[in-house]
PDB file of N, CA and C in Angstrom:
ATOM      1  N   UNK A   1     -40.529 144.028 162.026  1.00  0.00           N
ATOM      2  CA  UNK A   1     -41.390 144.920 161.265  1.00  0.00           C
ATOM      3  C   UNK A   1     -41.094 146.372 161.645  1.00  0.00           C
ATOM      4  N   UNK A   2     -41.244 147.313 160.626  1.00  0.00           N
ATOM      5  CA  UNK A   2     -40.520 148.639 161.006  1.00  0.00           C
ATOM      6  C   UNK A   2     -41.835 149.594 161.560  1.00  0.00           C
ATOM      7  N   UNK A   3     -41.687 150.489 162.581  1.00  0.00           N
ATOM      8  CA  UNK A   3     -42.319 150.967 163.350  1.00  0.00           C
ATOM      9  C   UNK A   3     -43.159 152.103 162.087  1.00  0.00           C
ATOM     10  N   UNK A   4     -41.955 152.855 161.480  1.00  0.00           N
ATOM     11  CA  UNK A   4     -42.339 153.989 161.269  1.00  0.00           C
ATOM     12  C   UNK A   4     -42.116 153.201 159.336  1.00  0.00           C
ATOM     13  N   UNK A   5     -43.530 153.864 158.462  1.00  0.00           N
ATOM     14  CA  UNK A   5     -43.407 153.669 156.911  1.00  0.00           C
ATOM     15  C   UNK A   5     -43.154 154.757 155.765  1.00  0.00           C
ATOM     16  N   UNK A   6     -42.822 154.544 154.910  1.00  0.00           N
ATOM     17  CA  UNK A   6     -42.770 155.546 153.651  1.00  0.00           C
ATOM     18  C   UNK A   6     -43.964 156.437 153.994  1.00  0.00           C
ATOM     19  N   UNK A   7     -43.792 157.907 153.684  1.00  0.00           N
ATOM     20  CA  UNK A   7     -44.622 158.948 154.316  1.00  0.00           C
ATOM     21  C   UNK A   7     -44.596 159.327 155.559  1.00  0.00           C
ATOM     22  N   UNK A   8     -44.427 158.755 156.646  1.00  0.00           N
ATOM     23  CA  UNK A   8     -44.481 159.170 157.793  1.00  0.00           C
ATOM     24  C   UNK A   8     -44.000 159.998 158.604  1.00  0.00           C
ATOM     25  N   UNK A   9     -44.180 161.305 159.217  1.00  0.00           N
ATOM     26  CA  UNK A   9     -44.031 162.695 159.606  1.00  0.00           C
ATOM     27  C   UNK A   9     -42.783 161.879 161.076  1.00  0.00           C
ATOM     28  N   UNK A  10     -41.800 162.218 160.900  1.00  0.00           N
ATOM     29  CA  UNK A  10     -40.587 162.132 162.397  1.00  0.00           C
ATOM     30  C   UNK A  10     -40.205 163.258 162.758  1.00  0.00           C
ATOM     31  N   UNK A  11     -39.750 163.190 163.858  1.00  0.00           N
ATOM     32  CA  UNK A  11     -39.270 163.938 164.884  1.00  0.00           C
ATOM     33  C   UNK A  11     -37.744 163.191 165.019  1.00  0.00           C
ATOM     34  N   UNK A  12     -36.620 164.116 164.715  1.00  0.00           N
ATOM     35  CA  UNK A  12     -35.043 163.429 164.770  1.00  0.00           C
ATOM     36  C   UNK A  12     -34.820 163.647 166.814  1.00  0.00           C
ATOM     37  N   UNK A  13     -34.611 162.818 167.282  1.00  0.00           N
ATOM     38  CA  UNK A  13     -34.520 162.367 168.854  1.00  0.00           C
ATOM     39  C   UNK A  13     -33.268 162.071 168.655  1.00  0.00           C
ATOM     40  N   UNK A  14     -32.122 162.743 168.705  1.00  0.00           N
ATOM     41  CA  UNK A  14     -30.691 162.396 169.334  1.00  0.00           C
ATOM     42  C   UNK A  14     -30.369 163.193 170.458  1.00  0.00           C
ATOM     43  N   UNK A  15     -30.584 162.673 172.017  1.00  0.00           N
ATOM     44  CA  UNK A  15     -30.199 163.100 172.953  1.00  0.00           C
ATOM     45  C   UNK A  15     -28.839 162.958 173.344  1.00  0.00           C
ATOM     46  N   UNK A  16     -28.158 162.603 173.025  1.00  0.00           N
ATOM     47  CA  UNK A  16     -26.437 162.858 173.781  1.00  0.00           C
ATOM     48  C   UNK A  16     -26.006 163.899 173.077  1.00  0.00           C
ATOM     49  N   UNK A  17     -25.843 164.545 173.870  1.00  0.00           N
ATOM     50  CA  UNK A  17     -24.816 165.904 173.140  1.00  0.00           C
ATOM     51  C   UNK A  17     -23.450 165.239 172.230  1.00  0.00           C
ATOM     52  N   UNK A  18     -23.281 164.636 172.730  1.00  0.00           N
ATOM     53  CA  UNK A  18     -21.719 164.420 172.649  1.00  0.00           C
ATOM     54  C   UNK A  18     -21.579 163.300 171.034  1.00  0.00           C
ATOM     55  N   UNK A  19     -22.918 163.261 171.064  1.00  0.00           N
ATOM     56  CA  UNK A  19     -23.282 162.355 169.353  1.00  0.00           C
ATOM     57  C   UNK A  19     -22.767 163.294 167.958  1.00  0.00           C
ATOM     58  N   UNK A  20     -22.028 163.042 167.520  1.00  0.00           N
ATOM     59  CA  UNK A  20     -21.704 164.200 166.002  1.00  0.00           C
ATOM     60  C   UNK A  20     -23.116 164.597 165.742  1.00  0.00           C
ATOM     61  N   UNK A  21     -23.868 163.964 165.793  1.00  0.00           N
ATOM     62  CA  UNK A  21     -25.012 164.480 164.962  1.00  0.00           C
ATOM     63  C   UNK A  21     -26.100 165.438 165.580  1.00  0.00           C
ATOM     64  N   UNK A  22     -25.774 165.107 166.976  1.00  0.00           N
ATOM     65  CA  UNK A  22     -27.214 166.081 167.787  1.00  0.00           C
ATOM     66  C   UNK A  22     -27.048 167.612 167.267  1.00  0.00           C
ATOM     67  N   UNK A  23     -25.583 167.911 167.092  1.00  0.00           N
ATOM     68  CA  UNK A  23     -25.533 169.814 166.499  1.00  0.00           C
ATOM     69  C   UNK A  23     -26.831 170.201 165.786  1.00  0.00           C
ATOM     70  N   UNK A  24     -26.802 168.726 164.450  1.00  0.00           N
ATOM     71  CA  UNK A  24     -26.922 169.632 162.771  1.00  0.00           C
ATOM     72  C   UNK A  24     -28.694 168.808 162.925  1.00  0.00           C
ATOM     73  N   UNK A  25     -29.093 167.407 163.373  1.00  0.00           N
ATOM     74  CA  UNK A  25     -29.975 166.952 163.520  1.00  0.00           C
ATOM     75  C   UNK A  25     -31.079 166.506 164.541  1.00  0.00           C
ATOM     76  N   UNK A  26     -30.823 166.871 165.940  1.00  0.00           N
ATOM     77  CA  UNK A  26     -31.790 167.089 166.610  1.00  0.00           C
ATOM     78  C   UNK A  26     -32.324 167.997 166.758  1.00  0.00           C
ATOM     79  N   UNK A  27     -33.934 167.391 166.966  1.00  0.00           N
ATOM     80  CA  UNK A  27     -35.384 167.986 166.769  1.00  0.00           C
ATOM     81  C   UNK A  27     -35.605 168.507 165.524  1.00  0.00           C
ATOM     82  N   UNK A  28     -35.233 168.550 164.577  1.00  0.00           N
ATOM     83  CA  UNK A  28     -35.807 168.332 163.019  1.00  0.00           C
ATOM     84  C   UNK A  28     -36.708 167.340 163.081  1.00  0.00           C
ATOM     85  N   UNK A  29     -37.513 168.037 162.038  1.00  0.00           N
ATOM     86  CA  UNK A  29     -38.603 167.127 161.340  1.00  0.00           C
ATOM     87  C   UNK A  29     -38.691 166.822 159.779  1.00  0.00           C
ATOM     88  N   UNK A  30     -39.163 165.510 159.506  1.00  0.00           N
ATOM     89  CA  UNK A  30     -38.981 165.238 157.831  1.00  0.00           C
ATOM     90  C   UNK A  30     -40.196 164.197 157.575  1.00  0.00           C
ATOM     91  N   UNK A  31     -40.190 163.690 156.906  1.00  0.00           N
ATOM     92  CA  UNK A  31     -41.029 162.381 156.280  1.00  0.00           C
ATOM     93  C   UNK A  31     -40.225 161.366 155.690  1.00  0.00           C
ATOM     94  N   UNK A  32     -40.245 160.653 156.187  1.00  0.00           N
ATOM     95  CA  UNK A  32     -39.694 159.033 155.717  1.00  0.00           C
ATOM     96  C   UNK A  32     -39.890 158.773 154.338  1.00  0.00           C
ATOM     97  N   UNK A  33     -38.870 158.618 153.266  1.00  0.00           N
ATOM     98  CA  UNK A  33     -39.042 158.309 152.095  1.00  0.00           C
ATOM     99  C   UNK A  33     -38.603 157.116 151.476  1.00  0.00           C
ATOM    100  N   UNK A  34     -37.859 156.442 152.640  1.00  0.00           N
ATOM    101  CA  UNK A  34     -37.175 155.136 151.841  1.00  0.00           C
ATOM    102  C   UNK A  34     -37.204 153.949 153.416  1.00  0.00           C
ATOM    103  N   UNK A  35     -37.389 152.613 153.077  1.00  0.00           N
ATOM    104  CA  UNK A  35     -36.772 152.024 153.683  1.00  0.00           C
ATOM    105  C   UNK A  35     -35.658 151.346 153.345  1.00  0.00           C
ATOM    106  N   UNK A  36     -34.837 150.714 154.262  1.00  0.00           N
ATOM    107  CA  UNK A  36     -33.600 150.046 153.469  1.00  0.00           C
ATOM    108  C   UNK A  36     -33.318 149.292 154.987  1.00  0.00           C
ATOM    109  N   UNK A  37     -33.304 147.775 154.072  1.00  0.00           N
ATOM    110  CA  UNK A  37     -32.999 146.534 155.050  1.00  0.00           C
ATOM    111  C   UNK A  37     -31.343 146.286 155.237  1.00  0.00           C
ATOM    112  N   UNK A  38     -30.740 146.152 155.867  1.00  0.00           N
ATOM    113  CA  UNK A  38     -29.685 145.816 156.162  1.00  0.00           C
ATOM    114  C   UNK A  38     -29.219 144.904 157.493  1.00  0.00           C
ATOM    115  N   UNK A  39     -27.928 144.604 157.521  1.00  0.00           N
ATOM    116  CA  UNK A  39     -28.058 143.350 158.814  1.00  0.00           C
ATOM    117  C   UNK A  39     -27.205 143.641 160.298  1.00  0.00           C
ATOM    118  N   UNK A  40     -27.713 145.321 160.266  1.00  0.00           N
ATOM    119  CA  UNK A  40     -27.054 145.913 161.775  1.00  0.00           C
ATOM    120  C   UNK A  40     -27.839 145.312 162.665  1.00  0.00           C
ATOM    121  N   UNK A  41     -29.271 144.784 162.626  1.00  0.00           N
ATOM    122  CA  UNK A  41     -29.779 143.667 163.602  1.00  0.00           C
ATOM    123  C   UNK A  41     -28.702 142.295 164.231  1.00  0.00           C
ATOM    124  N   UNK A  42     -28.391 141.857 163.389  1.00  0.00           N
ATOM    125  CA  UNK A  42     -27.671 140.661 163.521  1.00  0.00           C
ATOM    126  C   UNK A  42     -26.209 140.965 164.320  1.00  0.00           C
ATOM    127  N   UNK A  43     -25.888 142.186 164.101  1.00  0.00           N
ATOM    128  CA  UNK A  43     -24.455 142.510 164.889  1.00  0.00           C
ATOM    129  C   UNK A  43     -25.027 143.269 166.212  1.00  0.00           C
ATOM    130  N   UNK A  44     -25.973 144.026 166.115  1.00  0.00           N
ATOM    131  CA  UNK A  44     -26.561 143.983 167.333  1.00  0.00           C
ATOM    132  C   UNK A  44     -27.600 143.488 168.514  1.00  0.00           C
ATOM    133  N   UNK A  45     -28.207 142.500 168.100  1.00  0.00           N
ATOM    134  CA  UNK A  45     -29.325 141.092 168.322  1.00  0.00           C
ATOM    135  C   UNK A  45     -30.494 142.244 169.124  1.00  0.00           C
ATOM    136  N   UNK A  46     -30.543 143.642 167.893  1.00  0.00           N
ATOM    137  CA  UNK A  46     -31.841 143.655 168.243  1.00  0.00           C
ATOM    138  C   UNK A  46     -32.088 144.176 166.451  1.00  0.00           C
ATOM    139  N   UNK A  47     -33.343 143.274 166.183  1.00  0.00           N
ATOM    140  CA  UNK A  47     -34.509 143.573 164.982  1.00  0.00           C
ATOM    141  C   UNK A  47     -34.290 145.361 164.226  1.00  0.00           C
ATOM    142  N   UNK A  48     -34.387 146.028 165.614  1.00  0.00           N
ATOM    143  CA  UNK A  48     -34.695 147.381 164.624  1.00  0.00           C
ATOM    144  C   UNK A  48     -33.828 147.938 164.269  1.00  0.00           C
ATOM    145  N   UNK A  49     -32.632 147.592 164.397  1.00  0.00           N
ATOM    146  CA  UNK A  49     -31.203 148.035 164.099  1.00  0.00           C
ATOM    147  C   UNK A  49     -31.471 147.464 162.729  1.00  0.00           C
ATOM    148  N   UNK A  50     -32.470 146.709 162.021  1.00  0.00           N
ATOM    149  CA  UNK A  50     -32.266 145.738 160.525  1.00  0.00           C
ATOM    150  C   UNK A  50     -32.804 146.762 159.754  1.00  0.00           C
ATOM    151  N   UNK A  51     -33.428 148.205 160.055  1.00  0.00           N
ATOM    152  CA  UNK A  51     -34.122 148.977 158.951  1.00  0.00           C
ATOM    153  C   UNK A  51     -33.415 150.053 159.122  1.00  0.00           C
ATOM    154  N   UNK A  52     -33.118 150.713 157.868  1.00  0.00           N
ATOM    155  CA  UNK A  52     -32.711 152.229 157.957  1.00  0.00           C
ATOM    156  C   UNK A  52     -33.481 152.790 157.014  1.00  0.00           C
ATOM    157  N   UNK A  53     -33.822 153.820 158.280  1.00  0.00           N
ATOM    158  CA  UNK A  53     -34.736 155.071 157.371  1.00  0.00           C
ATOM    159  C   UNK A  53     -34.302 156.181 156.811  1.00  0.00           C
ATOM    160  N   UNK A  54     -34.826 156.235 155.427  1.00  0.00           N
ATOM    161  CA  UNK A  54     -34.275 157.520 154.835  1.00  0.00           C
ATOM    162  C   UNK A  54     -35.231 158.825 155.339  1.00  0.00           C
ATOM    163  N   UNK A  55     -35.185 159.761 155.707  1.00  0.00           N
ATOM    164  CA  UNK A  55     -35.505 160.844 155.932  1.00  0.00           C
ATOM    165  C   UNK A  55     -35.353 162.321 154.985  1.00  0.00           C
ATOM    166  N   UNK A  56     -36.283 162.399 154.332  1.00  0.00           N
ATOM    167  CA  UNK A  56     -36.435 164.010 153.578  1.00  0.00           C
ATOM    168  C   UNK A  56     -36.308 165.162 154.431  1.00  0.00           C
ATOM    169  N   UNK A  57     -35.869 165.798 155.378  1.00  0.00           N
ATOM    170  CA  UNK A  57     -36.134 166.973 156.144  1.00  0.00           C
ATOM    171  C   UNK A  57     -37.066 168.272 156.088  1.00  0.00           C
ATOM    172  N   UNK A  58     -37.244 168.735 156.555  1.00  0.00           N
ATOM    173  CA  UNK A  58     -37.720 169.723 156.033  1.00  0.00           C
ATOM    174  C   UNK A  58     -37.145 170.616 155.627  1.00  0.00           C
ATOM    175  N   UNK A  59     -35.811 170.844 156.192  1.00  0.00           N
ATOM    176  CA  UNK A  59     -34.669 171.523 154.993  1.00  0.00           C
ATOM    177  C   UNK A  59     -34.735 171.478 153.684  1.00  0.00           C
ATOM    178  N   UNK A  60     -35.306 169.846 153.577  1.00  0.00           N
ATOM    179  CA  UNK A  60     -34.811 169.892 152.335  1.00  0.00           C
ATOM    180  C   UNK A  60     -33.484 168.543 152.196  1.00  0.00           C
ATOM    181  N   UNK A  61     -32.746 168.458 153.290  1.00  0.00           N
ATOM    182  CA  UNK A  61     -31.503 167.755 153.218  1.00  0.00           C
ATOM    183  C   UNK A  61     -32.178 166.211 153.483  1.00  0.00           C
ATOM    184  N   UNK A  62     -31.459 165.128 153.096  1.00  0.00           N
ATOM    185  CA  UNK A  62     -31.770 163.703 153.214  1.00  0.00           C
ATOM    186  C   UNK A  62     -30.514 163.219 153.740  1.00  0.00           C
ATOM    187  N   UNK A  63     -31.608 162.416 154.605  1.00  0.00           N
ATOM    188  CA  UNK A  63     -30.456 161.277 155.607  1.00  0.00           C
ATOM    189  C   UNK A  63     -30.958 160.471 156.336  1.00  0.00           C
ATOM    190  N   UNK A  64     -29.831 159.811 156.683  1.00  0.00           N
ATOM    191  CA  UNK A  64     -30.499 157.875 156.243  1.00  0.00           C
ATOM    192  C   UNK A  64     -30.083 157.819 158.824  1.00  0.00           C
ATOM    193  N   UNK A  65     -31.507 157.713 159.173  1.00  0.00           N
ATOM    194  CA  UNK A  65     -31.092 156.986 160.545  1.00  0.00           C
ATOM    195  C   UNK A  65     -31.949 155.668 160.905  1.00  0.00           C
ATOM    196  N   UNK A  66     -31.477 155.245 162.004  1.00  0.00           N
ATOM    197  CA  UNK A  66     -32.075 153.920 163.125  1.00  0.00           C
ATOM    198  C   UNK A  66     -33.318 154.858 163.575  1.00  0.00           C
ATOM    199  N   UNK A  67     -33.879 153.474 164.073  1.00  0.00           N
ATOM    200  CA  UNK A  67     -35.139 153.495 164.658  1.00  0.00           C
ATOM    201  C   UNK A  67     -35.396 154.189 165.790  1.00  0.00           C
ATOM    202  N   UNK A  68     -33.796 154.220 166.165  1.00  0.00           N
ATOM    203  CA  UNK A  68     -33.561 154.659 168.449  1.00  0.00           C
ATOM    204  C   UNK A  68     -33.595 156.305 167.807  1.00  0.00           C
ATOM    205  N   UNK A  69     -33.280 156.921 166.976  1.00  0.00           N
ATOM    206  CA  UNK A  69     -33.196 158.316 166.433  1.00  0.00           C
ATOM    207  C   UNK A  69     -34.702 159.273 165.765  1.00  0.00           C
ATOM    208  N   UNK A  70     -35.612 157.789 165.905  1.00  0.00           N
ATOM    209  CA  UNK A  70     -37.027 158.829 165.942  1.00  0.00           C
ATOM    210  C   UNK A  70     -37.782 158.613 166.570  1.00  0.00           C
ATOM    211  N   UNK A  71     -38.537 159.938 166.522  1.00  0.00           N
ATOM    212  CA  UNK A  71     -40.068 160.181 167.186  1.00  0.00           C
ATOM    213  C   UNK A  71     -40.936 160.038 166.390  1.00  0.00           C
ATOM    214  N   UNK A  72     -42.530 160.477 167.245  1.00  0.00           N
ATOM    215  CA  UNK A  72     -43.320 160.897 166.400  1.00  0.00           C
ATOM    216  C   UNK A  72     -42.872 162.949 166.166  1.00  0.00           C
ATOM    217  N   UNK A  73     -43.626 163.321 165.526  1.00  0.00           N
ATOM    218  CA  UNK A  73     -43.646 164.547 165.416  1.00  0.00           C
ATOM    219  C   UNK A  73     -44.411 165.290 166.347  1.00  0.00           C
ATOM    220  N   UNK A  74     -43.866 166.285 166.199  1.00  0.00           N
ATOM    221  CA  UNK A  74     -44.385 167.183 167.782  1.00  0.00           C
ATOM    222  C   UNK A  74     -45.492 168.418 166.736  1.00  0.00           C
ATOM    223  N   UNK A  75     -45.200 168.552 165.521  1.00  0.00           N
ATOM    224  CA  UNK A  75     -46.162 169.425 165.218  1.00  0.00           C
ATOM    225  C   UNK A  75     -47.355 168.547 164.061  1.00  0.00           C
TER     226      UNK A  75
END
């Protein structure tokens, strides 16, 4: 079952520097607009790897992460 639902205020949590993505997407905030089931659970034998969340930003920009990549929101 997915932690976080359609609407819900995140906080983008990518701590390794060394991740492509921490530059352009850590500590942004957005609202969850989509879920989408897929079977990265099964290649990784854990459950929450099975949902990907779409994310609206507050930019403005949309993009799709795992579960290990959010928070709650800090504001």
């Amino acid at each position: 079952m997915a932690e976080f639902e359609c609407g819900d205020r995140v906080r983008i949590d990518i701590p390794d520097e060394t991740d492509p993505d921490h530059a352009h997407f850590h500590g942004q905030h957005g609202t969850i607009v989509k879920l989408i089931s897929d079977d990265g659970g099964r290649l990784t034998n854990d459950t929450d790897d099975s949902t990907i969340y779409r994310v609206e930003l507050d930019t403005g920009e949309t993009m799709d992460f795992r579960r290990r990549d959010l928070r709650p929101p800090l504001d």
